[in-house]
PDB file of N, CA and C in Angstrom:
ATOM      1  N   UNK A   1      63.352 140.936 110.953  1.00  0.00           N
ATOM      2  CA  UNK A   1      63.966 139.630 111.061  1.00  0.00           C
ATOM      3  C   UNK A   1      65.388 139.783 111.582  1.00  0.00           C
ATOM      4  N   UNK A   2      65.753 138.938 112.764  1.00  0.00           N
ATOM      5  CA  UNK A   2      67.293 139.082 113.482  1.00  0.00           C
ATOM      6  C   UNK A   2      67.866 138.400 112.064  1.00  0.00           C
ATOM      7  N   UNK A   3      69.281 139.082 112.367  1.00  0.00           N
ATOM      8  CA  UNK A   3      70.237 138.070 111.396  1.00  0.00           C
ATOM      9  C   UNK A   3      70.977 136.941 112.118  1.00  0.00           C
ATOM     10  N   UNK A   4      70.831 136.369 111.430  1.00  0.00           N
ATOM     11  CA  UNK A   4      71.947 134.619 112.112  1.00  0.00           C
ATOM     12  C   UNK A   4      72.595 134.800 111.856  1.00  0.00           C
ATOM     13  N   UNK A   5      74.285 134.104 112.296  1.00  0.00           N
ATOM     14  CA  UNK A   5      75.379 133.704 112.199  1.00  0.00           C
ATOM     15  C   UNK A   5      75.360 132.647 110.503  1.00  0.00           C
ATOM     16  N   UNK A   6      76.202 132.709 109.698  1.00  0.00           N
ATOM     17  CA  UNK A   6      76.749 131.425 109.418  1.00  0.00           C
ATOM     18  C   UNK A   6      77.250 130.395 109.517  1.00  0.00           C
ATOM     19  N   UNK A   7      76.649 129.290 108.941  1.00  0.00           N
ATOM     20  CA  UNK A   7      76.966 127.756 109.350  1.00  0.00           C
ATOM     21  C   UNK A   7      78.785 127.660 110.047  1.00  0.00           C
ATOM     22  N   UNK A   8      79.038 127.322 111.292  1.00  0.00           N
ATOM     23  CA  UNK A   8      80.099 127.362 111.256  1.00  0.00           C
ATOM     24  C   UNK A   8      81.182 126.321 110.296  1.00  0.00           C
ATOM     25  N   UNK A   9      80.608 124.839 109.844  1.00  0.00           N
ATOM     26  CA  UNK A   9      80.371 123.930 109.318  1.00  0.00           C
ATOM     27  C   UNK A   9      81.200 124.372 108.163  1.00  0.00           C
ATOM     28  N   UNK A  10      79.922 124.885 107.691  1.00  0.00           N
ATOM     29  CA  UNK A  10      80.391 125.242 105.833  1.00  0.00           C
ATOM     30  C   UNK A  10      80.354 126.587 105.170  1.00  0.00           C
ATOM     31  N   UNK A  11      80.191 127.580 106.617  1.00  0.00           N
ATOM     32  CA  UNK A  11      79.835 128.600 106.143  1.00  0.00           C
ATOM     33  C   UNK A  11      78.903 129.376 105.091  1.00  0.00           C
ATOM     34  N   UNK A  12      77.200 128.571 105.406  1.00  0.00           N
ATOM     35  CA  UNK A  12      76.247 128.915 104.500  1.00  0.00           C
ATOM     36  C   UNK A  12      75.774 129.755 105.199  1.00  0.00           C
ATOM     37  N   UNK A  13      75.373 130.738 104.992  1.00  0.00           N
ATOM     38  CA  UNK A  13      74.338 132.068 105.190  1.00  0.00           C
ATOM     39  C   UNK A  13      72.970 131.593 105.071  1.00  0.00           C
ATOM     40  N   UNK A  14      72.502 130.543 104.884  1.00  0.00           N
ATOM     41  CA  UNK A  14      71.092 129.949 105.000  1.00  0.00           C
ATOM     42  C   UNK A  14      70.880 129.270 105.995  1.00  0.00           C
ATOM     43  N   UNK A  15      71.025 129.351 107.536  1.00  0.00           N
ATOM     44  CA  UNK A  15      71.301 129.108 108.912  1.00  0.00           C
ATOM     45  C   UNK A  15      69.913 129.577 109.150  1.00  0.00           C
ATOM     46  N   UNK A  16      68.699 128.703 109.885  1.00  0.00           N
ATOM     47  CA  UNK A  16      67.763 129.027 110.520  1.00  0.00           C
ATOM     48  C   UNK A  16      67.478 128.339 111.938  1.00  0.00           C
ATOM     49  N   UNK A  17      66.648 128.848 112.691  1.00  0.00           N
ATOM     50  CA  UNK A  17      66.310 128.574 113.964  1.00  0.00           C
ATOM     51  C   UNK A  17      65.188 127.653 114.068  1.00  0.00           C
ATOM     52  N   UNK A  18      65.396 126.748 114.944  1.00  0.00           N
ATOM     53  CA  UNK A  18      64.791 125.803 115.200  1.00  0.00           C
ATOM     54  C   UNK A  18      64.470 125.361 116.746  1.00  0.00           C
ATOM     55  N   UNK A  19      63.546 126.356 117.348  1.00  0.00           N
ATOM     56  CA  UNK A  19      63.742 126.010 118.781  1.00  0.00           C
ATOM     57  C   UNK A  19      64.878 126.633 119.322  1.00  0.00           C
ATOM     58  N   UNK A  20      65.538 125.662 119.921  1.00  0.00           N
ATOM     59  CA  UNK A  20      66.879 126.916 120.513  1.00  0.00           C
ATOM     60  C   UNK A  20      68.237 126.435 119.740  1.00  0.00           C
ATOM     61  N   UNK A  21      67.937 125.649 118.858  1.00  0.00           N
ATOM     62  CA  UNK A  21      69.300 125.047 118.079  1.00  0.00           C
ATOM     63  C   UNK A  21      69.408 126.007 116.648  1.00  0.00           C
ATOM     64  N   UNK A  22      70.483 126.650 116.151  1.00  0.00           N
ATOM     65  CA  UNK A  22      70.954 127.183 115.016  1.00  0.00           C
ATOM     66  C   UNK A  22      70.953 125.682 113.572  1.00  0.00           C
ATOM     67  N   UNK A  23      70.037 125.585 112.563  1.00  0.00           N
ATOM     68  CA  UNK A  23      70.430 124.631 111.628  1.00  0.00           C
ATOM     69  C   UNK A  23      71.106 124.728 110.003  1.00  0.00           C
ATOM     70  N   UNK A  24      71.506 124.165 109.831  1.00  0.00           N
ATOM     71  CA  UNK A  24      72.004 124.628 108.453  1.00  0.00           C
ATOM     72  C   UNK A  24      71.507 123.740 107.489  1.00  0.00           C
ATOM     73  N   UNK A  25      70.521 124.324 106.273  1.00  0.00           N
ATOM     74  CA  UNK A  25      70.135 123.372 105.891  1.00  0.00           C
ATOM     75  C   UNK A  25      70.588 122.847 104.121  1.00  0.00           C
ATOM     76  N   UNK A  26      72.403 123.338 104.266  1.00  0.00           N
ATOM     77  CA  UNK A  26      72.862 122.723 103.318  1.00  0.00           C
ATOM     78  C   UNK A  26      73.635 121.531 103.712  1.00  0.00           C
ATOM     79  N   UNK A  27      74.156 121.757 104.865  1.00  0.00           N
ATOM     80  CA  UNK A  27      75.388 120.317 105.952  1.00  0.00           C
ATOM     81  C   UNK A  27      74.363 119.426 106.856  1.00  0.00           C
ATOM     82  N   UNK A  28      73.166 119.895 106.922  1.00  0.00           N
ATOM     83  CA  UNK A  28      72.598 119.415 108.264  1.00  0.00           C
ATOM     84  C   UNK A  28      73.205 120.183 109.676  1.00  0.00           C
ATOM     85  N   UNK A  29      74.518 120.750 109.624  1.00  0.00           N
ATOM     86  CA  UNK A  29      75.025 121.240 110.898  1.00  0.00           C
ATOM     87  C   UNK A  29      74.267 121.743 111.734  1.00  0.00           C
ATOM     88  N   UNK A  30      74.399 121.386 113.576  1.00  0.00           N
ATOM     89  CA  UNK A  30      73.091 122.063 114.055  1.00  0.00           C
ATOM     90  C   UNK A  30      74.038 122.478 115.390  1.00  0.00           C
ATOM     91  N   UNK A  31      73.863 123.740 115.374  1.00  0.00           N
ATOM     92  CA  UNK A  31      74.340 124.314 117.251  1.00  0.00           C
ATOM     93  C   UNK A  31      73.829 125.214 117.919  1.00  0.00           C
ATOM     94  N   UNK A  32      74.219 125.292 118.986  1.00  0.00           N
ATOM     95  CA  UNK A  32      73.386 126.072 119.775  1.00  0.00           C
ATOM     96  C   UNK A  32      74.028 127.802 119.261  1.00  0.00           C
ATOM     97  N   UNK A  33      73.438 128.566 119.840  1.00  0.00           N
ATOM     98  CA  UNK A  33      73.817 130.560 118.982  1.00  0.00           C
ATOM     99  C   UNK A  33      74.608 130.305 120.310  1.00  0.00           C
ATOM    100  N   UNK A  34      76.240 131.496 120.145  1.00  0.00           N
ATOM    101  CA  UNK A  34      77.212 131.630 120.558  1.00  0.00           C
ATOM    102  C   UNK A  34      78.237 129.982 120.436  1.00  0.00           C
ATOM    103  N   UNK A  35      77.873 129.070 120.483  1.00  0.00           N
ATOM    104  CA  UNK A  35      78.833 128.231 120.178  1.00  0.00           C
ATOM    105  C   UNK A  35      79.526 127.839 119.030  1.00  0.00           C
ATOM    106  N   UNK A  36      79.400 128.968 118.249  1.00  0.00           N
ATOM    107  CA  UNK A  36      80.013 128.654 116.442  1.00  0.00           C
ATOM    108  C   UNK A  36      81.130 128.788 116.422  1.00  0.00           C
ATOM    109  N   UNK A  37      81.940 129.681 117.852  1.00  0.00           N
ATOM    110  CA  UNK A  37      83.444 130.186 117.985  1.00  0.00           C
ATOM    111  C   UNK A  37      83.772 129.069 118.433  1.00  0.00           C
ATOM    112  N   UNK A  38      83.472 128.249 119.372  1.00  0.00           N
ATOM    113  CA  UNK A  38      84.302 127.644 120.521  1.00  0.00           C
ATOM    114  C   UNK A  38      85.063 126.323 119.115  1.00  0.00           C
ATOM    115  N   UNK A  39      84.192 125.618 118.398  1.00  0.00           N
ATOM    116  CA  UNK A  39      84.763 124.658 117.651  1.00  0.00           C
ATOM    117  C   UNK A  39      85.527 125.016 116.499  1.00  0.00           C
ATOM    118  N   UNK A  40      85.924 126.047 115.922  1.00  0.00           N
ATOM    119  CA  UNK A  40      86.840 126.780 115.243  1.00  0.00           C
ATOM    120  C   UNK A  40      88.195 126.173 115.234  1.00  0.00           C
ATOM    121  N   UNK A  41      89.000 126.211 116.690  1.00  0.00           N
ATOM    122  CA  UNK A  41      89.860 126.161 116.824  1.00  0.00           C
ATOM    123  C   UNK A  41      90.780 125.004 116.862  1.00  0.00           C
ATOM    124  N   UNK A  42      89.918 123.659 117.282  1.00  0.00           N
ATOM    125  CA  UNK A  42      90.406 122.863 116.627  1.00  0.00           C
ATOM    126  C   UNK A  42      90.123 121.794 115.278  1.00  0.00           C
ATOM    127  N   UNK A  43      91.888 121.415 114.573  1.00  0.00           N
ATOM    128  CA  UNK A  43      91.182 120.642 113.856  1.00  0.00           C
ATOM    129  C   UNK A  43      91.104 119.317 113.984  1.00  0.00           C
ATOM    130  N   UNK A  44      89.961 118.947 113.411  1.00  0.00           N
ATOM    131  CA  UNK A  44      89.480 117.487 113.707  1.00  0.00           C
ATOM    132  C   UNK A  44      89.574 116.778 112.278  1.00  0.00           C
ATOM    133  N   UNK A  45      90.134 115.752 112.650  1.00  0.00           N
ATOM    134  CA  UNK A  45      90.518 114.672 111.297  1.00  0.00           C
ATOM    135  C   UNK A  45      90.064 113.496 111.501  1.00  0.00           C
ATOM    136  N   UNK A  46      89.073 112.764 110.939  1.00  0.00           N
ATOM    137  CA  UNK A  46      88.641 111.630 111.098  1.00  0.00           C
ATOM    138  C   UNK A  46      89.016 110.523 110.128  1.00  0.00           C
ATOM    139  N   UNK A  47      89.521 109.229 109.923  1.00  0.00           N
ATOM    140  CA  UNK A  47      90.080 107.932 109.716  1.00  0.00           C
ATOM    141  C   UNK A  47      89.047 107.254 108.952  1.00  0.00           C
ATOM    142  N   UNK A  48      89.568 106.165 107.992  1.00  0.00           N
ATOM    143  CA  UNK A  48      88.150 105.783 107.165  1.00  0.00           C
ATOM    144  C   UNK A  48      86.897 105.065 108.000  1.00  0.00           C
ATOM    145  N   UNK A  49      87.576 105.103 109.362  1.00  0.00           N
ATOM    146  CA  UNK A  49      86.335 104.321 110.442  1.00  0.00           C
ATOM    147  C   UNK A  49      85.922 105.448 111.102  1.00  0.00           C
ATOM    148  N   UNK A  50      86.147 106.770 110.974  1.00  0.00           N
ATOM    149  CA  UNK A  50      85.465 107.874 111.637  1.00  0.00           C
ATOM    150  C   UNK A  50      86.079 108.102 113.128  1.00  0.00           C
ATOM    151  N   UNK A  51      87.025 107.521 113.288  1.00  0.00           N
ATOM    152  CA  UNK A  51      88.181 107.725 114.702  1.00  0.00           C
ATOM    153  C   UNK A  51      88.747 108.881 114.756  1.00  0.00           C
ATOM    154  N   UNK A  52      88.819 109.735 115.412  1.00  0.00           N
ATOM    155  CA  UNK A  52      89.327 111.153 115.550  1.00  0.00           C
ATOM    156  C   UNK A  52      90.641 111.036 115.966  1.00  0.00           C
ATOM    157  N   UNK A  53      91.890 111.287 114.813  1.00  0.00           N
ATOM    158  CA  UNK A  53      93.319 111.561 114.975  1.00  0.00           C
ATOM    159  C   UNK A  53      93.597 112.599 115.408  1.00  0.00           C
ATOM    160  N   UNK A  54      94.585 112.268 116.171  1.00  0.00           N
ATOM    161  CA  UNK A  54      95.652 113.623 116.727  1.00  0.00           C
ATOM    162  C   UNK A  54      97.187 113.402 116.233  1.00  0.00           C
ATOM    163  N   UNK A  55      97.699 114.853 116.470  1.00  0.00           N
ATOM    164  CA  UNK A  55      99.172 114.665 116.580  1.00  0.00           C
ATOM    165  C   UNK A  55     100.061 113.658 117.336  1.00  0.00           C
ATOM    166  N   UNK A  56     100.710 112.403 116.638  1.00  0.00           N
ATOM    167  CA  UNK A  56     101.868 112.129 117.328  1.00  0.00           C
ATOM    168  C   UNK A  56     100.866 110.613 117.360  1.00  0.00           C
ATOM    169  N   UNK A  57     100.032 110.531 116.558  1.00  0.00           N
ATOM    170  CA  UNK A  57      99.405 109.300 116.424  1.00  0.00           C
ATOM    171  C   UNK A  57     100.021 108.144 115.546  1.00  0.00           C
ATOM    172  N   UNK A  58      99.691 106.858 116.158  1.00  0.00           N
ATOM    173  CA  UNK A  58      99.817 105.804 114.850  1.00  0.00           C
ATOM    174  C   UNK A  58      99.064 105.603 113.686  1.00  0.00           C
ATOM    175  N   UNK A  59      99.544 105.585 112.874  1.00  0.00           N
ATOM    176  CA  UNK A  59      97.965 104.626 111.988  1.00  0.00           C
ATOM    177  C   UNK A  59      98.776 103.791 111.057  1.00  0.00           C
ATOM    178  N   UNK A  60      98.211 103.391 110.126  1.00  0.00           N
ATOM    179  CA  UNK A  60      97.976 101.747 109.225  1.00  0.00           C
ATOM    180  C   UNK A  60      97.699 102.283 107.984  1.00  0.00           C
ATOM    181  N   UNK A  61      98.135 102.563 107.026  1.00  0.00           N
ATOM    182  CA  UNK A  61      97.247 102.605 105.499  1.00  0.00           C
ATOM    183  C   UNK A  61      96.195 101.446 105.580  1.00  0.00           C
ATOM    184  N   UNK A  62      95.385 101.716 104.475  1.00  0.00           N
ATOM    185  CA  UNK A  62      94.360 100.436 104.931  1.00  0.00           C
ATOM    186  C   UNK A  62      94.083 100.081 102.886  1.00  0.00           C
ATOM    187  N   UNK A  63      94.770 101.032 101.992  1.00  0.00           N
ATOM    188  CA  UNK A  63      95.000 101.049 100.281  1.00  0.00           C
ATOM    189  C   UNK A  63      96.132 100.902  99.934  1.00  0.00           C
ATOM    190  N   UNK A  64      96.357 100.349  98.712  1.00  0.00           N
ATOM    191  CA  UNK A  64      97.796 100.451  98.205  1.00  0.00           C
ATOM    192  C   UNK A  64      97.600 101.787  97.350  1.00  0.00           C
ATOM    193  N   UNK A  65      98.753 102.553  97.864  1.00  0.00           N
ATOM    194  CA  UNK A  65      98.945 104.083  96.993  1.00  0.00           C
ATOM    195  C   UNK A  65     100.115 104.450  96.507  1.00  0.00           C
ATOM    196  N   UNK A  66     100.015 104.593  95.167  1.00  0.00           N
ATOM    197  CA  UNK A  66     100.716 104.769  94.461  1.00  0.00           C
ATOM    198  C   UNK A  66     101.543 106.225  94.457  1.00  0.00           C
ATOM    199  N   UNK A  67     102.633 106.331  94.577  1.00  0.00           N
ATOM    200  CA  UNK A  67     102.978 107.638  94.382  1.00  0.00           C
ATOM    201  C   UNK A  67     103.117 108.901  93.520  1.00  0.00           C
ATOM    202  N   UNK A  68     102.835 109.476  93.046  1.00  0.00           N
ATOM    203  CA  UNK A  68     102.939 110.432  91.719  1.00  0.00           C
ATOM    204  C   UNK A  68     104.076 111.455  92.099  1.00  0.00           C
ATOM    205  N   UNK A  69     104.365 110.740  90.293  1.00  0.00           N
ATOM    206  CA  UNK A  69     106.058 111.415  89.787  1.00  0.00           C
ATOM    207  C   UNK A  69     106.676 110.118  90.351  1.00  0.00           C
ATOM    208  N   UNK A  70     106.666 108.423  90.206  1.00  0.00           N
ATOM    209  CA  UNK A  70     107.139 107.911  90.975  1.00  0.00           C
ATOM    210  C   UNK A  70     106.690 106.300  90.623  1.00  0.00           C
ATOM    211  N   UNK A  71     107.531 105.203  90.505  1.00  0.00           N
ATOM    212  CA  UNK A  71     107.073 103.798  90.640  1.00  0.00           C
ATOM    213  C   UNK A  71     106.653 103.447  92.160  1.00  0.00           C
ATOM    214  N   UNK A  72     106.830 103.921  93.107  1.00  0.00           N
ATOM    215  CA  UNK A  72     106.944 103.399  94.577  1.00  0.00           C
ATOM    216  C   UNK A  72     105.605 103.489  94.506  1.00  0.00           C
ATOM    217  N   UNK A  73     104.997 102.591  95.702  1.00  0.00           N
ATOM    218  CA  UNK A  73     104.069 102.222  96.245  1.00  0.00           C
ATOM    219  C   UNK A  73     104.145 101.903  97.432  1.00  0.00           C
ATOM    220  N   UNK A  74     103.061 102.890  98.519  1.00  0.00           N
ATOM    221  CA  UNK A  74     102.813 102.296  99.655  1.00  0.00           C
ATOM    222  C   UNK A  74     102.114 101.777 100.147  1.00  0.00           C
ATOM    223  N   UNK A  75     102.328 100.199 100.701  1.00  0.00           N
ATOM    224  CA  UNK A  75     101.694  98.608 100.443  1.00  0.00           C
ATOM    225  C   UNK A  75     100.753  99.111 101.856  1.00  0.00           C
ATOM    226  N   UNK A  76      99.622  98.361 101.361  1.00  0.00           N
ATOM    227  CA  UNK A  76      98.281  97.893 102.545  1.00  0.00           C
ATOM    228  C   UNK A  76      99.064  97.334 103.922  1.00  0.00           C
ATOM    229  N   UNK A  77      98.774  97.931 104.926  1.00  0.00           N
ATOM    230  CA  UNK A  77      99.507  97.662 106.294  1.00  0.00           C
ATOM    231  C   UNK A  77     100.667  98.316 106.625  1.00  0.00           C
ATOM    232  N   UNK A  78     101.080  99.060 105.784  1.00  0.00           N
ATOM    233  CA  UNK A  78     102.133 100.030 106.233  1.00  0.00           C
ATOM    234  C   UNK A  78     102.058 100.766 107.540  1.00  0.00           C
ATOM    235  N   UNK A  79     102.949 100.591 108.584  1.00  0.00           N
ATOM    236  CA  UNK A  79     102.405 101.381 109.584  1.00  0.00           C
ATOM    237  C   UNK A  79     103.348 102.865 109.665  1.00  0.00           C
ATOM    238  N   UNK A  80     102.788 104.152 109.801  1.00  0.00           N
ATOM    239  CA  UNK A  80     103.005 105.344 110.201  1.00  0.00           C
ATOM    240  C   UNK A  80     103.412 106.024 111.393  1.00  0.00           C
ATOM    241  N   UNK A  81     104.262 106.338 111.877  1.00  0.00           N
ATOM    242  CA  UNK A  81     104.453 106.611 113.158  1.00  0.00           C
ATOM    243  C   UNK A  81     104.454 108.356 113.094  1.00  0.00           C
ATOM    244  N   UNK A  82     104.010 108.746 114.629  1.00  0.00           N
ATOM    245  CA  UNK A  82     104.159 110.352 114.902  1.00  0.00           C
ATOM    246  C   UNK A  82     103.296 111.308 113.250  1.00  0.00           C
ATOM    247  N   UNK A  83     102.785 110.766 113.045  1.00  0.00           N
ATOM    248  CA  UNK A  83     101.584 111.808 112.119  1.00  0.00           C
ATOM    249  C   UNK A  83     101.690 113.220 112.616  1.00  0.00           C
ATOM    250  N   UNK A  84     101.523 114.214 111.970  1.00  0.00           N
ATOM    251  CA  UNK A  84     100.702 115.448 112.042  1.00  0.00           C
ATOM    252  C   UNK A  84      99.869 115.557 111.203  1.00  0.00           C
ATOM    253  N   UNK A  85      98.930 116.481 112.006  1.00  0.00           N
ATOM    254  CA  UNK A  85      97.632 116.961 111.213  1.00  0.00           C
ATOM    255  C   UNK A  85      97.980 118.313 110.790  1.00  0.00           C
ATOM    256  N   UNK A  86      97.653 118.310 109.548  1.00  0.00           N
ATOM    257  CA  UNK A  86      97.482 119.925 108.678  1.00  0.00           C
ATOM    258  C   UNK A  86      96.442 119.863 107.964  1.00  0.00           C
ATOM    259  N   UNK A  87      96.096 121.106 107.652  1.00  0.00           N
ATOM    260  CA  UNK A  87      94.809 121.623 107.153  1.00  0.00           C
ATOM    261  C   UNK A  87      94.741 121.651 105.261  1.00  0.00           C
ATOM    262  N   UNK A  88      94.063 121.148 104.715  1.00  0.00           N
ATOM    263  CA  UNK A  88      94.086 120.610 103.303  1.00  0.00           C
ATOM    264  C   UNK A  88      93.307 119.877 103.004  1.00  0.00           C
ATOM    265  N   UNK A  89      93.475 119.429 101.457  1.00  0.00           N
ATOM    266  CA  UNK A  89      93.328 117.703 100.945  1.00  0.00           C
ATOM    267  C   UNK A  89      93.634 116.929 101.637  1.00  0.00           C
ATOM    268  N   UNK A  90      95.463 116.718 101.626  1.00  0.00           N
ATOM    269  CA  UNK A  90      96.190 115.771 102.141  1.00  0.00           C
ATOM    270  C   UNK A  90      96.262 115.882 103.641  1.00  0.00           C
ATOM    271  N   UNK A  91      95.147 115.816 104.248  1.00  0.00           N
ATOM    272  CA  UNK A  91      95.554 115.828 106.013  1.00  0.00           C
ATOM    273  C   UNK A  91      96.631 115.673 106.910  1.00  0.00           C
ATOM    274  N   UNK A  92      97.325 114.788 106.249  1.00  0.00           N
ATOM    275  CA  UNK A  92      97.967 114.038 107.472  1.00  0.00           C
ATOM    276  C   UNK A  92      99.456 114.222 106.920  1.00  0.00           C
ATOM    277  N   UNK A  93     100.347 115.286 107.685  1.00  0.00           N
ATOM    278  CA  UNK A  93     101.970 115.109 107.108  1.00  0.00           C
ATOM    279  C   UNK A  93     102.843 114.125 108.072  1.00  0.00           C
ATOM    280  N   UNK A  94     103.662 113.395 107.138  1.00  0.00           N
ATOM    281  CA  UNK A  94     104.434 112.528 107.779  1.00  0.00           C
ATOM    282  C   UNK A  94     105.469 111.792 107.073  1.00  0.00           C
ATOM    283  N   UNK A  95     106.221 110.686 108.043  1.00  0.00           N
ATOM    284  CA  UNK A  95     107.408 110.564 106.760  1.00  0.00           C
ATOM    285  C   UNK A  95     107.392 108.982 107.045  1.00  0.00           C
ATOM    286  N   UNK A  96     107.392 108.488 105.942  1.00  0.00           N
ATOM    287  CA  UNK A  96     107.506 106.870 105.682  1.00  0.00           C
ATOM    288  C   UNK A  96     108.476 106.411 105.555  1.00  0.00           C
ATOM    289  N   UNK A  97     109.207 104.779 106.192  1.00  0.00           N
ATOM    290  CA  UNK A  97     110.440 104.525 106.126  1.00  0.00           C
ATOM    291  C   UNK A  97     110.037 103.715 104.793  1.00  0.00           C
ATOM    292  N   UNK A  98     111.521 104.232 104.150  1.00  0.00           N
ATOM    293  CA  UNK A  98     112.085 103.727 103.014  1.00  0.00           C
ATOM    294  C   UNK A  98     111.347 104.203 101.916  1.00  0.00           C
ATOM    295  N   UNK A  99     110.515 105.547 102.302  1.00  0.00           N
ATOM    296  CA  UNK A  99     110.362 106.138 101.063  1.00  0.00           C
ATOM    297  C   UNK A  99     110.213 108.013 101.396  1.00  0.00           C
ATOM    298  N   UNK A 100     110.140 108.021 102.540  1.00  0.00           N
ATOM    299  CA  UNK A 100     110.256 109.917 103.069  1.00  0.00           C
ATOM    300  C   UNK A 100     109.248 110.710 103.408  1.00  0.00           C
ATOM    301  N   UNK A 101     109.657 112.002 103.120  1.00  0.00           N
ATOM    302  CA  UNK A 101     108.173 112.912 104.043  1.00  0.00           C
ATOM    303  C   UNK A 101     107.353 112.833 102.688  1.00  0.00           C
ATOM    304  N   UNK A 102     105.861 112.754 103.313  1.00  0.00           N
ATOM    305  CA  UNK A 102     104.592 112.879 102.779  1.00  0.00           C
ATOM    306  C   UNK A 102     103.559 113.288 103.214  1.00  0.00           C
ATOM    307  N   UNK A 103     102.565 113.478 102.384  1.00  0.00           N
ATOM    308  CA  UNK A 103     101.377 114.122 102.884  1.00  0.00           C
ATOM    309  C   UNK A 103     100.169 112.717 102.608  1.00  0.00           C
ATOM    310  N   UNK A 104      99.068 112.655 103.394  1.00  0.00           N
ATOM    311  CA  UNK A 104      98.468 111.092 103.305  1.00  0.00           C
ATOM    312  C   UNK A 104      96.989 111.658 103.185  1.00  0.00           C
ATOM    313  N   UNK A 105      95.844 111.197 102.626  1.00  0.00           N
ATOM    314  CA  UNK A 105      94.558 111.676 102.776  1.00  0.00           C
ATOM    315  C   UNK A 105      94.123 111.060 103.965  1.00  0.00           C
ATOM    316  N   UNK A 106      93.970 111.224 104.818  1.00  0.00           N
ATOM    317  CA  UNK A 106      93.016 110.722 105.886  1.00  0.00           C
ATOM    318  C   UNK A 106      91.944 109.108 105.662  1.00  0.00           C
ATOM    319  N   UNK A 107      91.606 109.487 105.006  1.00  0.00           N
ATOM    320  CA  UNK A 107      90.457 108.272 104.372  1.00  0.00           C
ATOM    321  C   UNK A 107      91.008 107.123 103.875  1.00  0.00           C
ATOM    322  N   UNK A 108      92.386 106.936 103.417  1.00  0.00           N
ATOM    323  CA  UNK A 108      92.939 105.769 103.152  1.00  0.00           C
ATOM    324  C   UNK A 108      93.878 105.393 104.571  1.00  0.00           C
ATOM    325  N   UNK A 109      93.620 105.739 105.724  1.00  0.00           N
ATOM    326  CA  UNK A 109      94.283 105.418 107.453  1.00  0.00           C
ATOM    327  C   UNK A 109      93.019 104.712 107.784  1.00  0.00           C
ATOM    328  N   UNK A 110      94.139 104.062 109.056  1.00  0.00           N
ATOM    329  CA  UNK A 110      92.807 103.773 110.171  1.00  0.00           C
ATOM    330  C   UNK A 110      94.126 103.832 111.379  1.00  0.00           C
ATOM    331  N   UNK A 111      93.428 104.282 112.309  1.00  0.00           N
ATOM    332  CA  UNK A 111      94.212 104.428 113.777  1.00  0.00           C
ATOM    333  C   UNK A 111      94.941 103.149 114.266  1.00  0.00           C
ATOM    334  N   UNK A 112      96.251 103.316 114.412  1.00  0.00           N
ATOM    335  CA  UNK A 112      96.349 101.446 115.089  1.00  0.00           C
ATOM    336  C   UNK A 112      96.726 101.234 116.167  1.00  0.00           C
TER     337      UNK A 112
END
């Protein structure tokens, strides 16, 4: 028996062949063999509508979130300017007026 690659996905070692597609059948992830490197490199952050953010993007809170260690709250419609993406929980680093730098989960944005 050849050995497969791991899921690039989620990195499961239970990766089988299916025709000419590589599947993983803990993510569903499915790719073709040799393309597990090419998507590595970037990261991809998706918005509670599934919109793919980049650096230097707008977005919108779309929750009111409360801050911890903190009374402040940042109100529904807040808009964000120049985002970065980092790798984590908190996806998205950035700094809010009238309250400073932060880190944001992705899932409470939407692109605006």
């Amino acid at each position: 028996m050849s050995e497969l690659p791991p899921c690039p996905q989620c990195q499961s070692p239970y990766a089988y062949q299916d025709g000419e597609m590589l599947v993983c059948p803990e993510c569903g992830h499915e790719w073709r063999p040799g393309e597990e490197s090419a998507n590595d490199d970037a990261l991809q952050v998706l918005d509670a509508h599934g919109t793919p953010l980049s650096d230097g993007d707008t977005i919108t809170v779309i929750k009111d979130l409360k801050i911890k260690g903190s009374s402040q709250v940042v109100k529904v419609g807040t808009k964000v300017k120049n985002i970065r993406l980092v790798e984590g929980d908190h996806n998205i680093d950035c700094k809010i007026d009238g309250i400073g730098p932060m880190k944001l989960k992705s899932e409470f944005t939407k692109r605006a």
